[in-house]
C-alpha atoms as a PDB file:
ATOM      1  CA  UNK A   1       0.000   0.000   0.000  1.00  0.00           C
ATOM      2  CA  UNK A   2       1.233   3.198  -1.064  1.00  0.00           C
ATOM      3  CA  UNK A   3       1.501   5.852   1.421  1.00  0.00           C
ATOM      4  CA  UNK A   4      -1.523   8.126   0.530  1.00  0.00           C
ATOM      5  CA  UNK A   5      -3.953   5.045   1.304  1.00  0.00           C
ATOM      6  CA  UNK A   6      -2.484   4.152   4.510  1.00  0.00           C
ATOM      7  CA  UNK A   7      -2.500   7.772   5.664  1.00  0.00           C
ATOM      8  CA  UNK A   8      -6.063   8.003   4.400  1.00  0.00           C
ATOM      9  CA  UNK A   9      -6.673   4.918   6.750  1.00  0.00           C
ATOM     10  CA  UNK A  10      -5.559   6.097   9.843  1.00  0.00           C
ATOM     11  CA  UNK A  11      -7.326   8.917   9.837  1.00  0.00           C
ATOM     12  CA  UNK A  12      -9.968   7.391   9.175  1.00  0.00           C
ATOM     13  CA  UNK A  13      -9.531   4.694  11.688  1.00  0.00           C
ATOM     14  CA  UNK A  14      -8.923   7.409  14.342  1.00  0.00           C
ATOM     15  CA  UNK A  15     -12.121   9.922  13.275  1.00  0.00           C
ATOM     16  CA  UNK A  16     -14.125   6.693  13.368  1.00  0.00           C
ATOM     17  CA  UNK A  17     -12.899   6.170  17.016  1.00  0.00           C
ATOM     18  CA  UNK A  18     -13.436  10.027  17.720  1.00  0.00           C
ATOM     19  CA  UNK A  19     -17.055   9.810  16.075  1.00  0.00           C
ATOM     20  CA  UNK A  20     -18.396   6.651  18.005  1.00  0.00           C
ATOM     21  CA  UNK A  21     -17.838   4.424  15.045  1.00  0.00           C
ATOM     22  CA  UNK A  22     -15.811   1.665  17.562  1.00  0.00           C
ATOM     23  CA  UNK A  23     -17.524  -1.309  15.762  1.00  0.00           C
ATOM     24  CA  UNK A  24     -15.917  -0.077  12.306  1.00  0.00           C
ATOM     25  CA  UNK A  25     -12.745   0.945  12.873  1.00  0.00           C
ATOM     26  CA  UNK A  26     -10.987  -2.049  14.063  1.00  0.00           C
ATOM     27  CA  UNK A  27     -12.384  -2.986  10.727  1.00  0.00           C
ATOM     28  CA  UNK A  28     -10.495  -0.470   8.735  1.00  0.00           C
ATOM     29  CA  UNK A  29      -7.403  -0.887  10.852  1.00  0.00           C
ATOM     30  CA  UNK A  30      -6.716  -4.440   9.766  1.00  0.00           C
ATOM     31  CA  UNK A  31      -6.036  -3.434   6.369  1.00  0.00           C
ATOM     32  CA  UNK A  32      -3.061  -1.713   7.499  1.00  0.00           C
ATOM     33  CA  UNK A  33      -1.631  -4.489   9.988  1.00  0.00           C
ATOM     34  CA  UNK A  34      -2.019  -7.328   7.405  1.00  0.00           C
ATOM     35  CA  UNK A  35      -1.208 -10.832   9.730  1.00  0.00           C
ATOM     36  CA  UNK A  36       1.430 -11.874   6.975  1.00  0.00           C
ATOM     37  CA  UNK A  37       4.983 -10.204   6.813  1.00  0.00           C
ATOM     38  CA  UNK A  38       5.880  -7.634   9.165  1.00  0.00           C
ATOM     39  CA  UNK A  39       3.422  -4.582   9.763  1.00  0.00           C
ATOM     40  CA  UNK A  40       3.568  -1.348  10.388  1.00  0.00           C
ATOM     41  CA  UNK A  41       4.456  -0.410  13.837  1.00  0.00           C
ATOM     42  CA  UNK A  42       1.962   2.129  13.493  1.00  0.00           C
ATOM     43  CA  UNK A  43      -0.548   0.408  12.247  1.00  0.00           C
ATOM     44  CA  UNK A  44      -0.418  -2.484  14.957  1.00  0.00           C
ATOM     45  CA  UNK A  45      -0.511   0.642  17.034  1.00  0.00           C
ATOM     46  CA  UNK A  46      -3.951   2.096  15.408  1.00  0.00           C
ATOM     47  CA  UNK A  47      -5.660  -2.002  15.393  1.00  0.00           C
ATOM     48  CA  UNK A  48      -4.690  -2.095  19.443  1.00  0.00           C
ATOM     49  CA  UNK A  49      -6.894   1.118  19.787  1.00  0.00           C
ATOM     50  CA  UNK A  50      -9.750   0.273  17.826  1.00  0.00           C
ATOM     51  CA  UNK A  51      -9.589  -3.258  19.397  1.00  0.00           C
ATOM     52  CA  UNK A  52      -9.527  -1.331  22.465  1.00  0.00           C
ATOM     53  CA  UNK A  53     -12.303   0.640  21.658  1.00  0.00           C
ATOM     54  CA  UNK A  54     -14.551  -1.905  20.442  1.00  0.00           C
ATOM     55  CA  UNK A  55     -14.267  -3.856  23.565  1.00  0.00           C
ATOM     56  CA  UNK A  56     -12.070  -6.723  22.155  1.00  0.00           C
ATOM     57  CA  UNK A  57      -9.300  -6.490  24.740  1.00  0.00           C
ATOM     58  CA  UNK A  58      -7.929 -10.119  24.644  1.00  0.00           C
ATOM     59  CA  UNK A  59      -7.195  -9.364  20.704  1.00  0.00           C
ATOM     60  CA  UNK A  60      -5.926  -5.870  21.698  1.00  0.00           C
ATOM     61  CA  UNK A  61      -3.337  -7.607  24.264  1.00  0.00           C
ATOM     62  CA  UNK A  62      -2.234  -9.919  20.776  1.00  0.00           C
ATOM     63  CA  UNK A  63      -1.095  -6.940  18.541  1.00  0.00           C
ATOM     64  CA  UNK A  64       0.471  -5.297  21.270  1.00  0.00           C
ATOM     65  CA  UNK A  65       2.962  -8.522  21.731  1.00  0.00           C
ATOM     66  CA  UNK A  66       2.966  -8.225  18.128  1.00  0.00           C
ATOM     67  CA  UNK A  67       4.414  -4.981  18.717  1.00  0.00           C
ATOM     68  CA  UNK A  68       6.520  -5.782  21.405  1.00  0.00           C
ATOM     69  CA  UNK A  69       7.967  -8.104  19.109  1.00  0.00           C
ATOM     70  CA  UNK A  70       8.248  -5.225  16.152  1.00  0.00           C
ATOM     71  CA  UNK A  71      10.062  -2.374  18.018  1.00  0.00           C
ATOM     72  CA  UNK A  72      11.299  -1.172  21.682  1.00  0.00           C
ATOM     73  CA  UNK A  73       9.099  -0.804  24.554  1.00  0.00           C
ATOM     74  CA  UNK A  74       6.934   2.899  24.654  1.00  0.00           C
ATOM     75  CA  UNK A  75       4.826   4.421  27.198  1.00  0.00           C
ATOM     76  CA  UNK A  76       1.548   4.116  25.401  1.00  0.00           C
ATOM     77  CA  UNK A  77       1.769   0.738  24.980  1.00  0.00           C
ATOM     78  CA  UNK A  78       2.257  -0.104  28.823  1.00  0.00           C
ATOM     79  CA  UNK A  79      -0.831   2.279  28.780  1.00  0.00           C
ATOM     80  CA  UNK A  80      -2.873   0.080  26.482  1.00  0.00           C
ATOM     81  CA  UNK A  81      -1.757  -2.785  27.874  1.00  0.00           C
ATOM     82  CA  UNK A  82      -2.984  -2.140  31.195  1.00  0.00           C
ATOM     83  CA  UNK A  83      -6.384  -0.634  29.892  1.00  0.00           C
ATOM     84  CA  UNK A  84      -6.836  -3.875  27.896  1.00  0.00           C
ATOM     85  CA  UNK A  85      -5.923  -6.021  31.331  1.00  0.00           C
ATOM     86  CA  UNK A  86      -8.179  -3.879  32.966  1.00  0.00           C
ATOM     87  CA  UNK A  87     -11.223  -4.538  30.525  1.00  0.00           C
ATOM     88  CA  UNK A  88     -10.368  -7.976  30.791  1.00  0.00           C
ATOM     89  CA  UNK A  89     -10.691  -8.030  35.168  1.00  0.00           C
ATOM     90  CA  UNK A  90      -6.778  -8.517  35.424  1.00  0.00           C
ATOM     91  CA  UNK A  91      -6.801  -5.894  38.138  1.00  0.00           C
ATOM     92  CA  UNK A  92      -2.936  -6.763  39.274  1.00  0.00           C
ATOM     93  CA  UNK A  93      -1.625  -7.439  35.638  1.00  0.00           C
ATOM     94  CA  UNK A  94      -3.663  -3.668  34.773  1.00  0.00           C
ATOM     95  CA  UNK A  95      -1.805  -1.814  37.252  1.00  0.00           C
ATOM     96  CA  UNK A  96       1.463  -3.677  37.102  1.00  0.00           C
ATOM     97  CA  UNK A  97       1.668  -2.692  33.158  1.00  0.00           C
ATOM     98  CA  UNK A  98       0.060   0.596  34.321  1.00  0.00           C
ATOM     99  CA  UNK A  99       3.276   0.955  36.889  1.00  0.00           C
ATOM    100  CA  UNK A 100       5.884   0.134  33.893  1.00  0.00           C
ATOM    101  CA  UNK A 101       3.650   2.918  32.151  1.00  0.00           C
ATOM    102  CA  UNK A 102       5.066   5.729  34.564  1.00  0.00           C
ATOM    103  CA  UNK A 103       8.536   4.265  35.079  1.00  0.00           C
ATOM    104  CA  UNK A 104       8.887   4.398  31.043  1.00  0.00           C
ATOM    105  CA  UNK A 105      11.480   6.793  30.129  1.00  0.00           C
ATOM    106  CA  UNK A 106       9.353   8.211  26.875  1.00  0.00           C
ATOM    107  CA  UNK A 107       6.484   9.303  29.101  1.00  0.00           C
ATOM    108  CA  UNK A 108       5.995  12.489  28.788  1.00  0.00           C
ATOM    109  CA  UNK A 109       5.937  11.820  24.878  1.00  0.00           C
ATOM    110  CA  UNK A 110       2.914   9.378  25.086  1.00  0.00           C
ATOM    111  CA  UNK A 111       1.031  11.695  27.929  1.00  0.00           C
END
């Protein structure tokens, strides 16, 4: 996918999210993490939020080992992570990830 289309798709995958649309944007946000191959950092990022949003946690916590897999550990995704945990009633897991989410050294970026 050329580089237009994918930026196309995330904003559309984000306004979706912004509009209420949490049912369809996990929907658009799996065209740009593709499960073959190696995927966008970003675009894992985008599918964890929508999956997020759409009340799918246990396939939110998948992309983001995807991700953990893909690049270095970041703030937000300690953040997700423990939202996710938290959806799912992992009250200790949620706030241990939530705990590695204010010890992370790239913070105040995700905040």
């Amino acid at each position: 996918m050329t580089p237009a289309p994918r930026d196309t798709l995330h904003r559309l995958v984000y306004d979706y999210l912004q509009h209420g649309q949490n049912r369809r944007a996990p929907a658009l946000a799996v065209l740009l993490a593709p499960r073959d191959g190696e995927a966008d950092p970003a675009a894992l990022r985008a599918l964890a939020v929508a999956l997020l949003a759409a009340g799918r946690p246990a396939h939110a916590i998948e992309i983001l080992d995807r991700l953990d897999r893909a690049e270095p550990p970041a703030a937000a995704r300690h953040l997700l992570r423990s939202r996710a945990l938290h959806q799912l009633g992992e009250i200790e897991a949620a706030r241990r990830a939530f705990r590695d989410y204010l010890d992370a050294p790239d913070r105040r970026v995700a905040a």
